[in-house]
N, C-alpha and C. Protein backbone atom coordinates (compact mmCIF):
# COMPACT_ATOMS: atom_id res chain seq x y z
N UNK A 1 0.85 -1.18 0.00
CA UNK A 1 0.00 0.00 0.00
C UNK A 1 0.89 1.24 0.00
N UNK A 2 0.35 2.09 -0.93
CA UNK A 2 1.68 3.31 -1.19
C UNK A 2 1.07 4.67 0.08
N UNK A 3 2.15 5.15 0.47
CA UNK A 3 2.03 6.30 1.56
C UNK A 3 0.91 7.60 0.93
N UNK A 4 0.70 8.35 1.30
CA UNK A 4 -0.38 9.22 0.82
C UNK A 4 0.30 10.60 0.97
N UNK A 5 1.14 10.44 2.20
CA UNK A 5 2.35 11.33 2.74
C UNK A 5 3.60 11.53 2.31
N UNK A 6 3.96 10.96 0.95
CA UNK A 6 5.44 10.39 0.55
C UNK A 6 5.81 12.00 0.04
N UNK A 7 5.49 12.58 -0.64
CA UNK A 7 5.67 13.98 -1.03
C UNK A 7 5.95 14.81 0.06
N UNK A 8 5.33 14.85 1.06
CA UNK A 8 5.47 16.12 2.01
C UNK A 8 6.16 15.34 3.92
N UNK A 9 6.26 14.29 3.38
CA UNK A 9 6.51 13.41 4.82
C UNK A 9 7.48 14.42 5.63
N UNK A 10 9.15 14.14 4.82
CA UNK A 10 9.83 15.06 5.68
C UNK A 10 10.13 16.65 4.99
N UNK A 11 9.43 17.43 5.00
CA UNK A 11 9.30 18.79 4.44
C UNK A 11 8.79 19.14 5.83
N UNK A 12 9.27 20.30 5.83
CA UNK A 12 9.08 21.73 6.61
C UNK A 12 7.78 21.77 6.69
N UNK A 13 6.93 22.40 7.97
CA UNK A 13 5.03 22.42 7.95
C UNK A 13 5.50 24.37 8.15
N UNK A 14 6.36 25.02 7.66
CA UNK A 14 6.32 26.15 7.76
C UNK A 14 5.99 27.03 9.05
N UNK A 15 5.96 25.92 9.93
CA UNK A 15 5.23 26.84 11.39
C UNK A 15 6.54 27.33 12.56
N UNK A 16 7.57 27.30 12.18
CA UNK A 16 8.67 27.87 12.83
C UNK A 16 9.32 27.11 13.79
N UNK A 17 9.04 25.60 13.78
CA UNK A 17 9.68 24.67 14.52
C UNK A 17 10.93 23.69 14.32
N UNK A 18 12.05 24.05 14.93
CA UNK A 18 13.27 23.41 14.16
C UNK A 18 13.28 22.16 14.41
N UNK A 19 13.81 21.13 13.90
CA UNK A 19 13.93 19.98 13.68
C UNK A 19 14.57 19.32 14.65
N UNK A 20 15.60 20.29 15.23
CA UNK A 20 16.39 19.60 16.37
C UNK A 20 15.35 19.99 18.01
N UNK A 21 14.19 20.69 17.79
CA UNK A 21 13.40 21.00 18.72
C UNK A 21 13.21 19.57 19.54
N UNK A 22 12.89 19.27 21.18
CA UNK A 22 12.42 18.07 21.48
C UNK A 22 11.12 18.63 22.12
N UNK A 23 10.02 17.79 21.06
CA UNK A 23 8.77 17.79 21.16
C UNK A 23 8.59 17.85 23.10
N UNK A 24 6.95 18.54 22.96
CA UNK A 24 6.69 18.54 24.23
C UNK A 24 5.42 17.59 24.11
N UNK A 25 5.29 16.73 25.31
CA UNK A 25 4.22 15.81 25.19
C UNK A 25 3.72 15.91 26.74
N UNK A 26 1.97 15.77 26.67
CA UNK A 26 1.21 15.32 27.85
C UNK A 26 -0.05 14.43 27.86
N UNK A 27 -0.47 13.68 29.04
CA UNK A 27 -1.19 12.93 28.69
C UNK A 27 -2.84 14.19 29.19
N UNK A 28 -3.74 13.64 28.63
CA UNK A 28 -4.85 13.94 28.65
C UNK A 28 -5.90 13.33 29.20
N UNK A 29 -7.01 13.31 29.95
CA UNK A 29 -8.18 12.67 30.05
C UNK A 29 -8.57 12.21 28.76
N UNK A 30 -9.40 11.35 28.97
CA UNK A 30 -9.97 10.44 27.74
C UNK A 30 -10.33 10.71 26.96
N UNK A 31 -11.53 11.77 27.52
CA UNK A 31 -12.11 12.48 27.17
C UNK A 31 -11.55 13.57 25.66
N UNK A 32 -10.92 14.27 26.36
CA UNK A 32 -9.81 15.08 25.79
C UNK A 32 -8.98 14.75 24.96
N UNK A 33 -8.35 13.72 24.89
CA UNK A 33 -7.69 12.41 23.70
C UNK A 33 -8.65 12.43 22.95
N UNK A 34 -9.59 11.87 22.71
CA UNK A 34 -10.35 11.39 22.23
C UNK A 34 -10.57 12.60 21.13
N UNK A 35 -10.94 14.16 21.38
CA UNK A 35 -11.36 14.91 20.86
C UNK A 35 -10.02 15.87 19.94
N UNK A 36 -8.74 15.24 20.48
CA UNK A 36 -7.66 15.83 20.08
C UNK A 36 -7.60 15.37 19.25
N UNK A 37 -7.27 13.76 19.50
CA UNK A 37 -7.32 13.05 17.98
C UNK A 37 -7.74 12.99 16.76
N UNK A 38 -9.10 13.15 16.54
CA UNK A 38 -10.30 13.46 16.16
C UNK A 38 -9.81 14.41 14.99
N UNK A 39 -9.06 15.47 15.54
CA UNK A 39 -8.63 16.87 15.05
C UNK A 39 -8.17 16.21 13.87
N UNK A 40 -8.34 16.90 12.37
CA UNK A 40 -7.71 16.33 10.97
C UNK A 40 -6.27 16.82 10.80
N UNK A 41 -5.80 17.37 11.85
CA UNK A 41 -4.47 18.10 11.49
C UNK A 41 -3.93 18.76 13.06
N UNK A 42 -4.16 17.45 13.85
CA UNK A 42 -3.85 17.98 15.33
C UNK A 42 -2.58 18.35 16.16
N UNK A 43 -1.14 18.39 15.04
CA UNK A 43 -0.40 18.83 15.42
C UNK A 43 -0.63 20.11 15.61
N UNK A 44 -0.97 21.01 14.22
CA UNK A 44 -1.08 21.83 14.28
C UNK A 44 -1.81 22.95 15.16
N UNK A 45 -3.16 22.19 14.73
CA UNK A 45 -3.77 22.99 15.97
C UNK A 45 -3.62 23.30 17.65
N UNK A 46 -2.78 22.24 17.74
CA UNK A 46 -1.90 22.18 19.22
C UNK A 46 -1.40 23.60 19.26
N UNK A 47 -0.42 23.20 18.31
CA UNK A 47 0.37 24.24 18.34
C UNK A 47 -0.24 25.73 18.16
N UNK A 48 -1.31 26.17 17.61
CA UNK A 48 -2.10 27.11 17.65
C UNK A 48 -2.75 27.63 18.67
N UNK A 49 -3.23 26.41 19.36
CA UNK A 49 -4.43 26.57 20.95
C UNK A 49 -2.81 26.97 21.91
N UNK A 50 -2.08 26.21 21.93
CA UNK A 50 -0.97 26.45 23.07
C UNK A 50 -0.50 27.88 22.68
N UNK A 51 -0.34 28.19 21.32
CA UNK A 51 0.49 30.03 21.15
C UNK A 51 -0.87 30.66 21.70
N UNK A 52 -1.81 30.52 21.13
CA UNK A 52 -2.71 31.83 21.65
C UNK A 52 -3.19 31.34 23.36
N UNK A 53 -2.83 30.23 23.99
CA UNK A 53 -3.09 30.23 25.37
C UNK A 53 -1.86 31.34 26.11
N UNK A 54 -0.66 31.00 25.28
CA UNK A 54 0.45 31.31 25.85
C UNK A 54 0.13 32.99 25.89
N UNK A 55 0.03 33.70 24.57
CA UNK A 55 -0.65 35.41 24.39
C UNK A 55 -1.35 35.89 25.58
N UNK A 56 -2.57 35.19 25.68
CA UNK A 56 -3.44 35.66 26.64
C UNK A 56 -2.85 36.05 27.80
N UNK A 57 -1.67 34.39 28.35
CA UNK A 57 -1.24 34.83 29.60
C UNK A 57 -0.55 35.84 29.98
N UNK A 58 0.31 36.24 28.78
CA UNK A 58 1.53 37.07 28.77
C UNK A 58 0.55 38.57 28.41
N UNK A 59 -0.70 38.19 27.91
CA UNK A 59 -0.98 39.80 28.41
C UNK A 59 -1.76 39.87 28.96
N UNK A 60 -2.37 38.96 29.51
CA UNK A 60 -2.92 39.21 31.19
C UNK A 60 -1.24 39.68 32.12
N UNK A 61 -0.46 38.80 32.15
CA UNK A 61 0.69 39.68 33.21
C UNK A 61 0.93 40.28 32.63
N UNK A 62 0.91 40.92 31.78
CA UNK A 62 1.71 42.63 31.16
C UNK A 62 0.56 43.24 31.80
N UNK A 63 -1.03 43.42 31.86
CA UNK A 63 -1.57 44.54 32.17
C UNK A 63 -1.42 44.44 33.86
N UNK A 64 -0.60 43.56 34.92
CA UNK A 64 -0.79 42.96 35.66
C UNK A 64 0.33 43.96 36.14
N UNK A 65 1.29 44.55 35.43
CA UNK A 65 2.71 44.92 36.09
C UNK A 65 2.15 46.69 35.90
């Protein structure tokens, strides 16, 4: 059975993450797995929900100082 991924497998996803980066991983409720997975492209969106969680915080403490 031929890959579907063979073209873009190891190529760049353009989102600013270097290669020598070591991934961050956590486990989840089931629940929560379940709905991550689900996601058609759930690296990414990880990585999207975690930058704009990260924003919020950093300007909640900026208006904080």
């Amino acid at each position: 059975m031929a890959r579907n991924d063979i073209a873009t497998r190891f190529k760049s996803k353009g989102v600013g993450v270097k290669c020598d980066t070591k991934p961050i991983s956590v486990m989840l409720p089931e629940d929560l797995d379940t709905y991550v997975r689900n996601k058609p492209n759930r690296s990414e969106w990880l990585r999207q929900v975690i930058a704009e969680a990260v924003a919020k915080e950093q300007a909640e403490a900026s208006q904080e100082d």
